[in-house]
N, C-alpha and C. Protein backbone atom coordinates (compact mmCIF):
# COMPACT_ATOMS: atom_id res chain seq x y z
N UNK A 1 -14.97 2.41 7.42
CA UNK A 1 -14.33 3.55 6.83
C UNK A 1 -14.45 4.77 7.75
N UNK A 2 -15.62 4.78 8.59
CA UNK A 2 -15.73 5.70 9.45
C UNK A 2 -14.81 6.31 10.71
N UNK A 3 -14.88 5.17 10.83
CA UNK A 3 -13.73 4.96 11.95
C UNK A 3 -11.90 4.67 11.67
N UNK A 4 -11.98 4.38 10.50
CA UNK A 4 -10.82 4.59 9.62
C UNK A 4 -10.03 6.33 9.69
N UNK A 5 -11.38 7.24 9.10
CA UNK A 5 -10.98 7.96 9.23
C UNK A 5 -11.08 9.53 10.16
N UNK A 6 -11.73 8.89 10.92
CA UNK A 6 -11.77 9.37 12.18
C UNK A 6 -10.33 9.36 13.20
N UNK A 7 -10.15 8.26 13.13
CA UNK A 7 -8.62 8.45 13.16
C UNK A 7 -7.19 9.13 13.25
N UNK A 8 -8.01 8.91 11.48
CA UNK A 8 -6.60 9.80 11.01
C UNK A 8 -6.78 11.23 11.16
N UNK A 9 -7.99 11.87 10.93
CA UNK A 9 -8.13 12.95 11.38
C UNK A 9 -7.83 13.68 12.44
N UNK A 10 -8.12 12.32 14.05
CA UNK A 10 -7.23 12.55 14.72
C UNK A 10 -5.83 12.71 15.12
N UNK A 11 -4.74 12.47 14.08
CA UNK A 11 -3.53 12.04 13.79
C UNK A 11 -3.01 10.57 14.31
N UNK A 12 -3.95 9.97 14.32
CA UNK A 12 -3.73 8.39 14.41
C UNK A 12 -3.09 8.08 12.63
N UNK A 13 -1.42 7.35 13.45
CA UNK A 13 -1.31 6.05 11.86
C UNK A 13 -2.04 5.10 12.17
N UNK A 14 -2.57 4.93 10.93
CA UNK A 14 -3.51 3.41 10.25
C UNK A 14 -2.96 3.08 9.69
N UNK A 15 -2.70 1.60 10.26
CA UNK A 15 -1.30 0.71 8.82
C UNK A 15 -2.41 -0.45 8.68
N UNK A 16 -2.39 -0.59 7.29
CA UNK A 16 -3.17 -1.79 7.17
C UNK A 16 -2.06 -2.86 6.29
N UNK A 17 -1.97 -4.00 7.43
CA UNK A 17 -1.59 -5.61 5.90
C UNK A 17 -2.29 -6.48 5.37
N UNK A 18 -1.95 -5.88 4.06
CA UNK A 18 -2.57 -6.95 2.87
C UNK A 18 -2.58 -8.26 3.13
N UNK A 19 -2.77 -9.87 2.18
CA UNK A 19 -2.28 -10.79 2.82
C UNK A 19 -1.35 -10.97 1.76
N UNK A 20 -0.44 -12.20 1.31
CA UNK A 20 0.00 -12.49 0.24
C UNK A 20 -0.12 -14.02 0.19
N UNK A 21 0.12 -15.16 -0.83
CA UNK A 21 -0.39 -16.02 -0.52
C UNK A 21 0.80 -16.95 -0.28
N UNK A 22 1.03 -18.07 -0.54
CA UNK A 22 2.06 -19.11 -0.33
C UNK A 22 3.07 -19.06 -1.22
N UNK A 23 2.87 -18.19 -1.98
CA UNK A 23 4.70 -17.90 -2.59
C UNK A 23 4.73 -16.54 -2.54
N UNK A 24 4.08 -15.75 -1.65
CA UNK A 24 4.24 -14.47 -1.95
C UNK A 24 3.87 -13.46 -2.63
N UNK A 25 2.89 -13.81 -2.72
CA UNK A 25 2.13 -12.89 -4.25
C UNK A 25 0.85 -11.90 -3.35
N UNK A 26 0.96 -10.59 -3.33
CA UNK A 26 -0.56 -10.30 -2.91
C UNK A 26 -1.56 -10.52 -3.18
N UNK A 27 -2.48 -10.97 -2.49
CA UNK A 27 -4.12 -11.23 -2.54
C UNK A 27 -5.17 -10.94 -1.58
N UNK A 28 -5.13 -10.02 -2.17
CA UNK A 28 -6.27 -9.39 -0.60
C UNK A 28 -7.22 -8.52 -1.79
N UNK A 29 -8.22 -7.82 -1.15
CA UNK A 29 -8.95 -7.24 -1.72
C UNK A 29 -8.91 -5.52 -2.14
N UNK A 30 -8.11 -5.41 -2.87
CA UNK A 30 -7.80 -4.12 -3.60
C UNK A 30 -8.86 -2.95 -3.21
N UNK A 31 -9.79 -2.88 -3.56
CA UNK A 31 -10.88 -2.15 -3.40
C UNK A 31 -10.71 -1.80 -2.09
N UNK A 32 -11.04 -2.62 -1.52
CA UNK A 32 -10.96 -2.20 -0.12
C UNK A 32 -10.18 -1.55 0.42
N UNK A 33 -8.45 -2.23 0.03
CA UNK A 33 -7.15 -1.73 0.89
C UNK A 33 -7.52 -0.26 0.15
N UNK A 34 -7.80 -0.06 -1.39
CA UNK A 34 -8.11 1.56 -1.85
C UNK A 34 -8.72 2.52 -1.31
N UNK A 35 -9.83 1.80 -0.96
CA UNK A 35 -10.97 2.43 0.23
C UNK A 35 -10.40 3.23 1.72
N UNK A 36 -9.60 1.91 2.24
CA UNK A 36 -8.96 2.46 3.09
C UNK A 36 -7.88 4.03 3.37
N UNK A 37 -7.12 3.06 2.25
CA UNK A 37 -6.02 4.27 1.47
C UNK A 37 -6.36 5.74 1.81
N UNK A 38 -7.82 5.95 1.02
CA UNK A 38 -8.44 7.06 0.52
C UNK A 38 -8.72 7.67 1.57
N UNK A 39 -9.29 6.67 2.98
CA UNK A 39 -9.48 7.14 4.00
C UNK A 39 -8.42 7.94 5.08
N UNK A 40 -7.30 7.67 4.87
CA UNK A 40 -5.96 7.90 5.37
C UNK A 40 -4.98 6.82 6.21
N UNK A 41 -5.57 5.16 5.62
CA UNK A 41 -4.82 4.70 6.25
C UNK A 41 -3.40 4.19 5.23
N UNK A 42 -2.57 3.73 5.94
CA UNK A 42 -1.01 3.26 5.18
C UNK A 42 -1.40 1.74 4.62
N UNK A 43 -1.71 0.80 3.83
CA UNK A 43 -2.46 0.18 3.36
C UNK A 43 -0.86 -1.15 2.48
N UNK A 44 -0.05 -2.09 3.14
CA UNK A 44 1.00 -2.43 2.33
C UNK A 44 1.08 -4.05 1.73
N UNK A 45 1.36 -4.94 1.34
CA UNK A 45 1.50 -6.14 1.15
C UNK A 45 3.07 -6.31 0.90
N UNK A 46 3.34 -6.93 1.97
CA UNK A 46 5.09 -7.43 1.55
C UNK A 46 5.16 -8.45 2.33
N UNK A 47 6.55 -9.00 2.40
CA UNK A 47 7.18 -10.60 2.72
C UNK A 47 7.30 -9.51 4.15
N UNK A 48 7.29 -10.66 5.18
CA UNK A 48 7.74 -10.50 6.84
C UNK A 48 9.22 -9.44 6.79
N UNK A 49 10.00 -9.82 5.65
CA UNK A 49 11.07 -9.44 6.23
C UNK A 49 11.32 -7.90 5.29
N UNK A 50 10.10 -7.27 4.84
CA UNK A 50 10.17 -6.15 4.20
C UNK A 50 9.26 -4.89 5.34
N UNK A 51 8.36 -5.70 6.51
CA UNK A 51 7.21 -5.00 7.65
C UNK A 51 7.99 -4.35 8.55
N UNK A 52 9.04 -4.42 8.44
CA UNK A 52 9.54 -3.41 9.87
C UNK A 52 10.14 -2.14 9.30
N UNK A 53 10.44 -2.24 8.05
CA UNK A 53 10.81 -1.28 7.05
C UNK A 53 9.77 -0.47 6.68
N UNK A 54 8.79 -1.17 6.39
CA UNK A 54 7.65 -0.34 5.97
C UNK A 54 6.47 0.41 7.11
N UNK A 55 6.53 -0.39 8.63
CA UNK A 55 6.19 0.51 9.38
C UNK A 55 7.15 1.39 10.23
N UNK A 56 8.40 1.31 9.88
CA UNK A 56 9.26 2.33 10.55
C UNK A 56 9.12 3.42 9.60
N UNK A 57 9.28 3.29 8.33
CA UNK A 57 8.58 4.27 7.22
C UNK A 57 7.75 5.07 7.69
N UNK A 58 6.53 4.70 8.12
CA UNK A 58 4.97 5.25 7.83
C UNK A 58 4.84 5.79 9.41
N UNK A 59 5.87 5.24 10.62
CA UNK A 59 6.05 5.90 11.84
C UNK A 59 6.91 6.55 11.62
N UNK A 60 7.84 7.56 10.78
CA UNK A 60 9.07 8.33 10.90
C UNK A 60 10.13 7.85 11.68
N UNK A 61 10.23 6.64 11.60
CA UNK A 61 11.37 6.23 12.23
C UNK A 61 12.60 6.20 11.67
C-alpha cells in the first residue's frame, strides 16, 4: 500500500486487474482491490475486450 501510494502521490496511474474466472465473473479479492482503490490506484475487472477501454479511460486517452 505504501508504495501504492507513493506513487500516486507522485502522479503515477496505478491500474490494477482484478481476475475473473472461466465464464467471466470477478473473483479476486475485494478488500484488497478496496485497499488499493483508497490508495489511489484505478482497480477494474472486465472481459479482454472491455481493457483497452478502461485503460484509455484512466490514461485520458
Amino acid at each position: 500500500m505504501r508504495t501504492v501510494r507513493a506513487l500516486t502521490e507522485q502522479g503515477t496511474t496505478v491500474l490494477g486487474l482484478a481476475a475473473l474466472d472461466e465464464e467471466a465473473v470477478p473473483a479476486y479479492d475485494r478488500l484488497l482491490a478496496q485497499r488499493l482503490a483508497d490508495a489511489g490506484a484505478h482497480v477494474g475487472a472486465m472481459t479482454p475486450g472491455r481493457l483497452a477501454s478502461f485503460v484509455a479511460e484512466r490514461l485520458g486517452r
